[in-house]
C-alpha atoms as a PDB file:
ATOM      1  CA  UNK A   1      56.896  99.546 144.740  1.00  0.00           C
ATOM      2  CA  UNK A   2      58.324  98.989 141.591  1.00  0.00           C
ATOM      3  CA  UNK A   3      60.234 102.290 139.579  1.00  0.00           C
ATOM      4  CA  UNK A   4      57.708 101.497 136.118  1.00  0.00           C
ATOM      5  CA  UNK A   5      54.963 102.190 138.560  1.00  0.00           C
ATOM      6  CA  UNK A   6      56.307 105.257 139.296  1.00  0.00           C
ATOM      7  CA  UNK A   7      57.275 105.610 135.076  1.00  0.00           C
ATOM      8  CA  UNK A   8      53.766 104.740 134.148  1.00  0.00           C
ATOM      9  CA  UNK A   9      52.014 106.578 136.679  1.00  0.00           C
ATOM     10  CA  UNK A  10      53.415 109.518 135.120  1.00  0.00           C
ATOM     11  CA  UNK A  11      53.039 108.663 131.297  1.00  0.00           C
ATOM     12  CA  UNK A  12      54.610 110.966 128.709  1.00  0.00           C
ATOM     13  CA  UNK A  13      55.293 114.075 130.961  1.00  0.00           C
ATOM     14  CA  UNK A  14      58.477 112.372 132.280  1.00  0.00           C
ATOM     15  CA  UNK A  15      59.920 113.328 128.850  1.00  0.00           C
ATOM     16  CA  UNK A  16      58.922 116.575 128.477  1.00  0.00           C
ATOM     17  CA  UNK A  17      59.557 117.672 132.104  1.00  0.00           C
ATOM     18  CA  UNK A  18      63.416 116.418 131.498  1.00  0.00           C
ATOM     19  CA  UNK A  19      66.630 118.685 131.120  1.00  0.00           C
ATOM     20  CA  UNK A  20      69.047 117.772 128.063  1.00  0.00           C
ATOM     21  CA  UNK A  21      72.702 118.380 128.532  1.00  0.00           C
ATOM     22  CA  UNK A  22      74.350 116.633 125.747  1.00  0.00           C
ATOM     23  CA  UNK A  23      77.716 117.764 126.789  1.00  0.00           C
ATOM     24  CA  UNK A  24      77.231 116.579 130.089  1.00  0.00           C
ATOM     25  CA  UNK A  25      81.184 115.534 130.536  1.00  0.00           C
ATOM     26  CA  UNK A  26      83.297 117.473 128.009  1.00  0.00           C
ATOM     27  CA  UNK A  27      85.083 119.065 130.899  1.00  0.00           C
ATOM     28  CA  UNK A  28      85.327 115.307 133.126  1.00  0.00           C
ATOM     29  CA  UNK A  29      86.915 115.850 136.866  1.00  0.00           C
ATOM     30  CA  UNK A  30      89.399 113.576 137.668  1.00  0.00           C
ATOM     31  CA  UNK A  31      87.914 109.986 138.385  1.00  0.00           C
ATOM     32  CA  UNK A  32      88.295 109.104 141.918  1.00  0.00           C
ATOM     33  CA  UNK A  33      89.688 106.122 142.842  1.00  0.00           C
ATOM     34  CA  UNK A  34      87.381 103.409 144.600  1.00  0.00           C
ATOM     35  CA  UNK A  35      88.705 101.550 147.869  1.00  0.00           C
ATOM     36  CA  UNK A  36      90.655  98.736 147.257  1.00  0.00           C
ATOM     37  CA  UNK A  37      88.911  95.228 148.292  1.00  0.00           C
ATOM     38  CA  UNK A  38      92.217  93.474 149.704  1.00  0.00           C
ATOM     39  CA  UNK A  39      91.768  91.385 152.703  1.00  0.00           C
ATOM     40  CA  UNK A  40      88.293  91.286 152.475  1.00  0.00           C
ATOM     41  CA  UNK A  41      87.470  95.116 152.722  1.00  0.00           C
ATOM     42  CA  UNK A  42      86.221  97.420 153.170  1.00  0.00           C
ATOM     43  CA  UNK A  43      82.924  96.756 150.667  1.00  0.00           C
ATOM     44  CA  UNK A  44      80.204  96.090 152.919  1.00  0.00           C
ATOM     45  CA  UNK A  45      78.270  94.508 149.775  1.00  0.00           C
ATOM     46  CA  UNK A  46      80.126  93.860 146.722  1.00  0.00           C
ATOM     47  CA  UNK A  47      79.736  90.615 143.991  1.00  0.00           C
ATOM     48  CA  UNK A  48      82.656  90.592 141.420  1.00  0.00           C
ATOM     49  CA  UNK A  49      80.055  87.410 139.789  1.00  0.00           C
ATOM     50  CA  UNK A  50      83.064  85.487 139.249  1.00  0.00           C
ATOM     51  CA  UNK A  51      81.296  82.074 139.600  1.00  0.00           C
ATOM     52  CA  UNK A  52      81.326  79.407 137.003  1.00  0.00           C
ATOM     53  CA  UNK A  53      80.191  79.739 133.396  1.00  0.00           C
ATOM     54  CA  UNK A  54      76.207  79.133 133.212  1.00  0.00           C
ATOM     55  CA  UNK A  55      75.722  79.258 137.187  1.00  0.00           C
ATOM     56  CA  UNK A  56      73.287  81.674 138.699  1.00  0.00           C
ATOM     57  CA  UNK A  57      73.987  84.358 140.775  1.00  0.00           C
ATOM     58  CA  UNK A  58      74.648  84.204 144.581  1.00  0.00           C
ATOM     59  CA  UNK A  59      71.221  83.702 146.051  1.00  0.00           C
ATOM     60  CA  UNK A  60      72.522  84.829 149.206  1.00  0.00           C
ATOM     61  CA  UNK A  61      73.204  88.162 147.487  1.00  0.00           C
ATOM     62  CA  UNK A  62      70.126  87.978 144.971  1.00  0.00           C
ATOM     63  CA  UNK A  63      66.481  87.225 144.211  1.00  0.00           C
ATOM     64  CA  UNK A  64      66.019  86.559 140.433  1.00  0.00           C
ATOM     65  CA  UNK A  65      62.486  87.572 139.774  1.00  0.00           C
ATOM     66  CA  UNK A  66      59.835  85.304 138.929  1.00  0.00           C
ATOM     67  CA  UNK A  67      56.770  87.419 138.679  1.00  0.00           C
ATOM     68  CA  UNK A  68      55.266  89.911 136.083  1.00  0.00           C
ATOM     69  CA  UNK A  69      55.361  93.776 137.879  1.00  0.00           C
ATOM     70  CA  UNK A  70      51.190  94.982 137.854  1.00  0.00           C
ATOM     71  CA  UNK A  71      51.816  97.698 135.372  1.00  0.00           C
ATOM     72  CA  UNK A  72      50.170  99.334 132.036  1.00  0.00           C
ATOM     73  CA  UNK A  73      51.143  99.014 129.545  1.00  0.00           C
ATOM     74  CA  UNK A  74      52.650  96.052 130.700  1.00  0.00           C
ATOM     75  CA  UNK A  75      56.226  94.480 129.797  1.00  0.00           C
ATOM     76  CA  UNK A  76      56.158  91.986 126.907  1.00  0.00           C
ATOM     77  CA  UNK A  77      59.149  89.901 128.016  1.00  0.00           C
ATOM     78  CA  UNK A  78      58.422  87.274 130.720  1.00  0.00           C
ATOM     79  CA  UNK A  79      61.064  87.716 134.118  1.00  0.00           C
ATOM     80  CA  UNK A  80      62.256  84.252 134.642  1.00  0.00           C
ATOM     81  CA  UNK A  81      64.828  82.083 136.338  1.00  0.00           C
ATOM     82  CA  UNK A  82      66.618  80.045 133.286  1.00  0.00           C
ATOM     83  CA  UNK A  83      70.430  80.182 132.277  1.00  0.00           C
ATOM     84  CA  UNK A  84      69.199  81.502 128.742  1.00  0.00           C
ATOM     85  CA  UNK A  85      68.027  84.933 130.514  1.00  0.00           C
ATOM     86  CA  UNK A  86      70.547  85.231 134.350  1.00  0.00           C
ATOM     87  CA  UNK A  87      73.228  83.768 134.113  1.00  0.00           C
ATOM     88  CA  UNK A  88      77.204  84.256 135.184  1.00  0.00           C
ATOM     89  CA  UNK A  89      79.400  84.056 131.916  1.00  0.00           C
ATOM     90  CA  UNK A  90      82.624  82.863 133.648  1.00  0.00           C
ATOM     91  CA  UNK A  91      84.126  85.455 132.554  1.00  0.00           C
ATOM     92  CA  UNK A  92      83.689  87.590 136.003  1.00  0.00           C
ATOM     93  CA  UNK A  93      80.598  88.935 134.608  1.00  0.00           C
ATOM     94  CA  UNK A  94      76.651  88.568 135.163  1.00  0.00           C
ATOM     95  CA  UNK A  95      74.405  88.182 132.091  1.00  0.00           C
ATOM     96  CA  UNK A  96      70.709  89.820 131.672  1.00  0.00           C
ATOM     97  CA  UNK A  97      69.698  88.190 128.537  1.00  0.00           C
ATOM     98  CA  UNK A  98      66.470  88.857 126.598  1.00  0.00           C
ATOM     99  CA  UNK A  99      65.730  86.194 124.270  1.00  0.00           C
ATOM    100  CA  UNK A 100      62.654  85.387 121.577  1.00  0.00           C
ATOM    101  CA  UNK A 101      60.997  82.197 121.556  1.00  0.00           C
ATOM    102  CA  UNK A 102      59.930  82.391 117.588  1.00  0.00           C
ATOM    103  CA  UNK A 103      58.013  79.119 117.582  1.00  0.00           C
ATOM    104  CA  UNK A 104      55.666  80.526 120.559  1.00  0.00           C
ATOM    105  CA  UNK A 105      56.340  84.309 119.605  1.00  0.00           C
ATOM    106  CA  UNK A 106      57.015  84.940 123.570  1.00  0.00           C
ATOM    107  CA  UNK A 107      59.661  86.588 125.032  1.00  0.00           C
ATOM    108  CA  UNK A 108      62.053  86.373 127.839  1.00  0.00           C
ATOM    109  CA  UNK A 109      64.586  88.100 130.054  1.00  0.00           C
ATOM    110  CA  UNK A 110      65.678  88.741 133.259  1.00  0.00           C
ATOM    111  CA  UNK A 111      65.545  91.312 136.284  1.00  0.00           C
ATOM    112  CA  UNK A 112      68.102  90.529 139.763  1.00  0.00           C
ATOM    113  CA  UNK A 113      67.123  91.902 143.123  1.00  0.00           C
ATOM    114  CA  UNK A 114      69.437  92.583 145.747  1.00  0.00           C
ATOM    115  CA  UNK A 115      69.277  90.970 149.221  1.00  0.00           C
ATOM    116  CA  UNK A 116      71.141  94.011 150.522  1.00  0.00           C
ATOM    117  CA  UNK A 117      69.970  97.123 152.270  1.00  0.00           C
ATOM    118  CA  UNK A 118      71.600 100.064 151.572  1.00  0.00           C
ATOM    119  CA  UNK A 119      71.067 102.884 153.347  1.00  0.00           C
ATOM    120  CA  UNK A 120      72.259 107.041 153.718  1.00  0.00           C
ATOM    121  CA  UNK A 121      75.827 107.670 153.905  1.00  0.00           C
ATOM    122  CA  UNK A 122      76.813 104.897 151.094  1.00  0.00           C
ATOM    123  CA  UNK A 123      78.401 104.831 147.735  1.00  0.00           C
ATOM    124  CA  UNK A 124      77.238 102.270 145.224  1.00  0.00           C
ATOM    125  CA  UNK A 125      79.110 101.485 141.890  1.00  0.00           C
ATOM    126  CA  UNK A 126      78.733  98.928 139.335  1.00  0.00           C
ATOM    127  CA  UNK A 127      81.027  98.594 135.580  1.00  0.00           C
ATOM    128  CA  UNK A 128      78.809  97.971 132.863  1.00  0.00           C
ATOM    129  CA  UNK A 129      78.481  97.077 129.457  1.00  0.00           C
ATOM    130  CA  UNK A 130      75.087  97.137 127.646  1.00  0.00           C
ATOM    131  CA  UNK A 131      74.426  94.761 124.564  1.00  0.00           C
ATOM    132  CA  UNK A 132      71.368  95.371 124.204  1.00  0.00           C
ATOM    133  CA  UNK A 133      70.384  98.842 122.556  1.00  0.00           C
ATOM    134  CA  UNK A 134      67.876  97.849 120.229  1.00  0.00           C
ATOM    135  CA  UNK A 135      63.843  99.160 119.644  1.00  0.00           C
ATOM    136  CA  UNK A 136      62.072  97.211 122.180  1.00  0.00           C
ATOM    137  CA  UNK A 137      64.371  96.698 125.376  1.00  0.00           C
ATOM    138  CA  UNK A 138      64.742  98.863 128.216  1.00  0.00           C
ATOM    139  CA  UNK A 139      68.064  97.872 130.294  1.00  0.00           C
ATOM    140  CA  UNK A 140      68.254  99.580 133.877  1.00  0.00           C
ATOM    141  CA  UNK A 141      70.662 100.070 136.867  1.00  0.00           C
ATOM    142  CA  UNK A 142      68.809 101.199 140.119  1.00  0.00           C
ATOM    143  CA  UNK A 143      67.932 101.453 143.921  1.00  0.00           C
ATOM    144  CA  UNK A 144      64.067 100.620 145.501  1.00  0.00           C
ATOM    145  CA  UNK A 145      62.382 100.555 148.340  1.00  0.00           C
ATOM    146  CA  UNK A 146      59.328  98.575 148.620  1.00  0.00           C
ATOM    147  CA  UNK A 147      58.348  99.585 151.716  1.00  0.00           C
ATOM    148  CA  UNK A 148      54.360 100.365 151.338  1.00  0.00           C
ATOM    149  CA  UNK A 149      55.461 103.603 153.250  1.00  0.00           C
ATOM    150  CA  UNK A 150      57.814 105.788 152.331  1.00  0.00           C
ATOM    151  CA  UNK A 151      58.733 104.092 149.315  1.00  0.00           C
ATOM    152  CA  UNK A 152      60.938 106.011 146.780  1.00  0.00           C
ATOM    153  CA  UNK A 153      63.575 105.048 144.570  1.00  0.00           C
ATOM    154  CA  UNK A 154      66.631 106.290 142.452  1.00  0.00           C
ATOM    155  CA  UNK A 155      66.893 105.450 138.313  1.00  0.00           C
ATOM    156  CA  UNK A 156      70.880 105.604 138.220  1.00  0.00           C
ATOM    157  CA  UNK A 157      70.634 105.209 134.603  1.00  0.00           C
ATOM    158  CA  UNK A 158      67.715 104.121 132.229  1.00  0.00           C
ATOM    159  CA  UNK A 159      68.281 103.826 128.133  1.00  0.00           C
ATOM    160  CA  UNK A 160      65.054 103.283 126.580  1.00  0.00           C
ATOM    161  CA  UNK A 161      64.034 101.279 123.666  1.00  0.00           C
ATOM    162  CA  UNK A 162      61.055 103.052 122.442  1.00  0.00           C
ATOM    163  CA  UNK A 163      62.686 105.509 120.201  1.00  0.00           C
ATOM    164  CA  UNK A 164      61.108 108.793 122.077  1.00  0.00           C
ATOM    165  CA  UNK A 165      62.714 109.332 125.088  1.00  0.00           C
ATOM    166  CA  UNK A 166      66.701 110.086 125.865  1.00  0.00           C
ATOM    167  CA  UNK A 167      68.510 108.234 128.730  1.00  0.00           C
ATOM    168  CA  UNK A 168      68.335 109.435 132.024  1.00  0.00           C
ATOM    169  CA  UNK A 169      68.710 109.381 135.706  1.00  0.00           C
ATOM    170  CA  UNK A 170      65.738 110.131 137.828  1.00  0.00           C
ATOM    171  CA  UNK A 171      65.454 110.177 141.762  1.00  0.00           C
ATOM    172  CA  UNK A 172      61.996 108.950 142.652  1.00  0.00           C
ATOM    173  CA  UNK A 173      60.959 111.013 146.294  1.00  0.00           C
ATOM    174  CA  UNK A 174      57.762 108.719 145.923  1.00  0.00           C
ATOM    175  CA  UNK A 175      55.425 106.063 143.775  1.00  0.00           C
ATOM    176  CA  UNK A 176      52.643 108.071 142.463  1.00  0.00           C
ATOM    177  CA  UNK A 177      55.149 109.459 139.371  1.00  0.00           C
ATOM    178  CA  UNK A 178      54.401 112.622 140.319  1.00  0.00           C
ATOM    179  CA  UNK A 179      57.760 113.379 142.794  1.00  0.00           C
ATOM    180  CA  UNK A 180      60.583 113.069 141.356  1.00  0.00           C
ATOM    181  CA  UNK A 181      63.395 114.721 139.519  1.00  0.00           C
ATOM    182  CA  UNK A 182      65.603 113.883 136.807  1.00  0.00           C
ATOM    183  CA  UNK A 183      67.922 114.547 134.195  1.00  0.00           C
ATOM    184  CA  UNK A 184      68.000 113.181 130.195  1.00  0.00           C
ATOM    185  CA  UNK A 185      70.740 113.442 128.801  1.00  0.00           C
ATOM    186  CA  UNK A 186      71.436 112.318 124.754  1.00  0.00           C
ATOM    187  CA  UNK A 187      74.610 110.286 124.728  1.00  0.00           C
ATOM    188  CA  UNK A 188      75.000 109.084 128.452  1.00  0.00           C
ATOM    189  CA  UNK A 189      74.404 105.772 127.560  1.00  0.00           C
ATOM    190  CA  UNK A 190      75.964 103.962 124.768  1.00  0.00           C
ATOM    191  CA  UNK A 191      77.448  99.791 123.677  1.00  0.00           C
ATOM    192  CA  UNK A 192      80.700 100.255 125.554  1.00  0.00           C
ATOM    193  CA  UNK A 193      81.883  99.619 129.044  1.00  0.00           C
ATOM    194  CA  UNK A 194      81.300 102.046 131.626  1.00  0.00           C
ATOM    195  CA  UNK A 195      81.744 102.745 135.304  1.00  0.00           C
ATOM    196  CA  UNK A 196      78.328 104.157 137.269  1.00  0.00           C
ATOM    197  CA  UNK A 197      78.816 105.610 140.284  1.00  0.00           C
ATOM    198  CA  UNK A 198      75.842 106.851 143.325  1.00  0.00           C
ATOM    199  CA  UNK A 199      76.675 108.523 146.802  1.00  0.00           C
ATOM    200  CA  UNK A 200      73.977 108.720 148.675  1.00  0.00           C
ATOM    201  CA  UNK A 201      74.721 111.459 151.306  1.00  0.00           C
ATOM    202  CA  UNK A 202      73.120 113.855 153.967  1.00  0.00           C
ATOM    203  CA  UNK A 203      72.786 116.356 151.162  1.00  0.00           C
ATOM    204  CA  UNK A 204      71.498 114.573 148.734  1.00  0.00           C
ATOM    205  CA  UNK A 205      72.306 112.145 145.166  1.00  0.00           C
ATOM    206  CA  UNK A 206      75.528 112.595 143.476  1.00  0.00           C
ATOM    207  CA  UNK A 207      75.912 110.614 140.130  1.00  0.00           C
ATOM    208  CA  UNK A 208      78.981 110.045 138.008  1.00  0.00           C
ATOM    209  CA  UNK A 209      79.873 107.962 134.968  1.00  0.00           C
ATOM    210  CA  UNK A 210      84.044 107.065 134.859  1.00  0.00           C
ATOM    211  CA  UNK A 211      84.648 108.990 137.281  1.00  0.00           C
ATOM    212  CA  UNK A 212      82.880 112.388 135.525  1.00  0.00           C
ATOM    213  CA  UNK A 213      79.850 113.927 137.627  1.00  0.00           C
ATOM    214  CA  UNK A 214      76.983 114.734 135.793  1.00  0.00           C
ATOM    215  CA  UNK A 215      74.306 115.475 137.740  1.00  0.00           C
ATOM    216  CA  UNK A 216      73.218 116.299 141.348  1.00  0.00           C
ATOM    217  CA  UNK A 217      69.957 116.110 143.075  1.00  0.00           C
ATOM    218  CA  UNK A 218      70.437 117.877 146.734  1.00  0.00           C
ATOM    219  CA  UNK A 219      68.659 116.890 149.938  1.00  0.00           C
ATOM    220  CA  UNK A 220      65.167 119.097 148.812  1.00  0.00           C
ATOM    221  CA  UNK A 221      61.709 117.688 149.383  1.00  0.00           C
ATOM    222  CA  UNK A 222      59.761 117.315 145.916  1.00  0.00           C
ATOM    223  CA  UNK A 223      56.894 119.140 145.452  1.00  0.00           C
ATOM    224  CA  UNK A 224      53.877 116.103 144.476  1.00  0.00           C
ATOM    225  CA  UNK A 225      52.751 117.627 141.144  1.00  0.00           C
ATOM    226  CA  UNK A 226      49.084 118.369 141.140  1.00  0.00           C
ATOM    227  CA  UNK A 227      49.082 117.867 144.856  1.00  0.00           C
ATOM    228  CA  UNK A 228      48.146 120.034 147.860  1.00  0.00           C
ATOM    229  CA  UNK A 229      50.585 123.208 147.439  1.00  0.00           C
ATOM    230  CA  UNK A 230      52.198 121.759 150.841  1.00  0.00           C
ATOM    231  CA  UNK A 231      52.972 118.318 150.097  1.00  0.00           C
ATOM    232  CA  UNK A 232      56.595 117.591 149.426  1.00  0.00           C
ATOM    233  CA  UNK A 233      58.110 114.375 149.874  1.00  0.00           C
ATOM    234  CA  UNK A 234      62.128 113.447 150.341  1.00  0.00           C
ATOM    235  CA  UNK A 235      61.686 109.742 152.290  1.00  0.00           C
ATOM    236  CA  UNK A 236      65.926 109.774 151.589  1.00  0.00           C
ATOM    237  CA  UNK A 237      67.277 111.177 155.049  1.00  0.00           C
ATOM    238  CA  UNK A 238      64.532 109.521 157.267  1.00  0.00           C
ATOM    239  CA  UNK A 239      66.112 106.825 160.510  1.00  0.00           C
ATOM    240  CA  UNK A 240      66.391 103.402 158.756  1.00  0.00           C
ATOM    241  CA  UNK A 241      65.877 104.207 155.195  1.00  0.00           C
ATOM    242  CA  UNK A 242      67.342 101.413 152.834  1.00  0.00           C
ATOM    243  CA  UNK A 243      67.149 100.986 149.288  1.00  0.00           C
ATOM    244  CA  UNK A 244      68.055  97.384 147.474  1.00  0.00           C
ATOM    245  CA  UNK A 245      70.352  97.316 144.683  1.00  0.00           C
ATOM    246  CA  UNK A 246      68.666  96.249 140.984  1.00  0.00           C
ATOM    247  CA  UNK A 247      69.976  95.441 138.070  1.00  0.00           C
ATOM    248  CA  UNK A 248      66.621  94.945 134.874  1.00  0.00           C
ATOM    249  CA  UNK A 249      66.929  94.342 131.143  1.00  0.00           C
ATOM    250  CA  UNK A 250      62.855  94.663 130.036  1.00  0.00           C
ATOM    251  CA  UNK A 251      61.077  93.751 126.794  1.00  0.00           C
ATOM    252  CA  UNK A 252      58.365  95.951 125.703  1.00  0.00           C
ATOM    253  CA  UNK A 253      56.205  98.393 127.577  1.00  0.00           C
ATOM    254  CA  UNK A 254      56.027 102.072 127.906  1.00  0.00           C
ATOM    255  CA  UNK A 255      59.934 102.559 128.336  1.00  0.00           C
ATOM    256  CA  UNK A 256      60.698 100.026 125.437  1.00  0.00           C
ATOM    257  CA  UNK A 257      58.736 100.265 122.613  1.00  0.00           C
ATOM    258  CA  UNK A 258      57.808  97.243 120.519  1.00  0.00           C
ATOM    259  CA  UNK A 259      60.243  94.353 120.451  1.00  0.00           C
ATOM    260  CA  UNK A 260      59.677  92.981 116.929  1.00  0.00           C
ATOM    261  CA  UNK A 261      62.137  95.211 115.318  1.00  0.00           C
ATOM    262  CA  UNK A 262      64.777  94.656 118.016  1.00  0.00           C
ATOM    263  CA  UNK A 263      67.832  92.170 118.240  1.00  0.00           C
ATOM    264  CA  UNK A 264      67.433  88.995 120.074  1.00  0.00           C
ATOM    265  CA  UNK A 265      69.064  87.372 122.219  1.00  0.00           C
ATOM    266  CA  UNK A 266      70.232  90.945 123.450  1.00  0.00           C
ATOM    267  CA  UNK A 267      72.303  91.080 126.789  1.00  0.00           C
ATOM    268  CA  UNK A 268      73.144  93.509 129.861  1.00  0.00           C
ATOM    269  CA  UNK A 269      77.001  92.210 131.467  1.00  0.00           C
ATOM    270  CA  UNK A 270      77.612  93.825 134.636  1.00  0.00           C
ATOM    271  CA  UNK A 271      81.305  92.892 135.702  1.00  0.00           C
ATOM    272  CA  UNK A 272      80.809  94.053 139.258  1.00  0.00           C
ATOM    273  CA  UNK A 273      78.546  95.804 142.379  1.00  0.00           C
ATOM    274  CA  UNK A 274      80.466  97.246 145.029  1.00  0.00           C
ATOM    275  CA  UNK A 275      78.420  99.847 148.196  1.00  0.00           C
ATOM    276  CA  UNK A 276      80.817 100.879 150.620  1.00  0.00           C
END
């Protein structure tokens, strides 16, 4: 199930619902230092996308999606597999691009899927740089899974295009857009490189930016809103739960706002993925 099903579903109550800190790291911890990869290890999925300038991603490590996601509003830009939109710079960096076709007035971009599943008990980080925070794009870092049952998913960060809503990071405890909770925060995201860190633990979502935390979600089932006053859901801890990395820049829609006063072509570089 894809996370703007979960978005929609819920329309404009996501925003409102939110907590602001805007000083969420003027007191940072110390960053912590991530395991070193020499000799191999110990990453048990990492991509440094170090390939040659204009050559796709691993597809052992990736799916580049092909399809429009069944959502409404829906996205404007068209997910394809071109070198214009996915693409690996050669400069150890991966390259969500959202381009404008002007003659046809269509637009493109990209969205990468991870052939990897995660599960409890693992740390995922990725360095990121986002060139692309302009009215109509919505760029994305986060975790799925699309199993019909118990689906769920975690928003490590989302910046939004459409000029109403603050970033944020929202853990998803199921697809109807009514379980979940999340933080927006003014200022989390901004143009400049930055490192995003996940653990995924027994007790719950811990997320951190350079090495600062800012926000916790423990191991608590989510009360459905509008639901039976004893349905919860927290699919996290349950035997052989996996969620697959994902990496989205999106044009238009709900999240994005309208693209015609934005920038194009408008990029997402992610220098590295690393879940150990």
């Amino acid at each position: 199930m894809d996370r703007r099903s979960m978005l929609l579903t819920s329309g404009l109550g996501m925003l409102g619902a939110a907590m602001r800190l805007p000083q969420a790291w003027a007191t940072p911890s110390a960053p912590e230092a991530p395991p070193s990869a020499g000799g191999g290890g110990p990453y048990i999925f990492a991509d440094e996308f170090d390939g040659p300038a204009g050559s796709p991603p691993d597809p052992s490590k990736w799916t580049i999606q092909t399809w429009q996601d069944d959502v409404f509003p829906p996205v404007e830009g068209i997910y394809r597999d071109d070198r214009q939109n996915v693409y690996q710079d050669g400069h150890s960096n991966l390259v969500l691009c959202a381009t404008h076709d002007f003659l046809s007035n269509t637009y493109y971009s990209g969205k990468l899927r991870g052939t990897f599943r995660s599960m409890i008990n693992q740390t995922w980080e990725a360095r990121i740089k986002l060139d692309c925070l302009f009215p109509g794009l919505w760029p994305s870092f986060w975790g799925v899974n699309e199993d019909p049952l118990p689906d769920g998913e975690v928003d490590i960060f989302e910046w939004y295009g459409n000029g109403q809503w603050a970033p944020g990071t929202t853990v998803h405890a199921a697809s109807n857009g009514k379980t979940w909770e999340g933080k927006s925060i003014p200022g989390l995201v901004d143009g400049n490189w930055h490192t995003w860190r996940m653990h995924w633990g027994e007790e719950g979502f811990e997320f951190s930016r350079d090495g600062a935390e800012y926000f916790k979600v423990p191991n608590k089932p989510i009360h459905v809103a509008g639901g039976a006053p004893d349905d919860f859901r927290w699919p996290f801890n349950i035997p052989g739960y996996w969620m697959t990395p994902m990496f989205t820049l999106a044009v238009g829609g709900v999240g994005a706002g309208d693209p015609a006063a934005g920038q194009f072509p408008s990029s997402m570089l992610v220098d590295y993925l690393r879940i150990w």
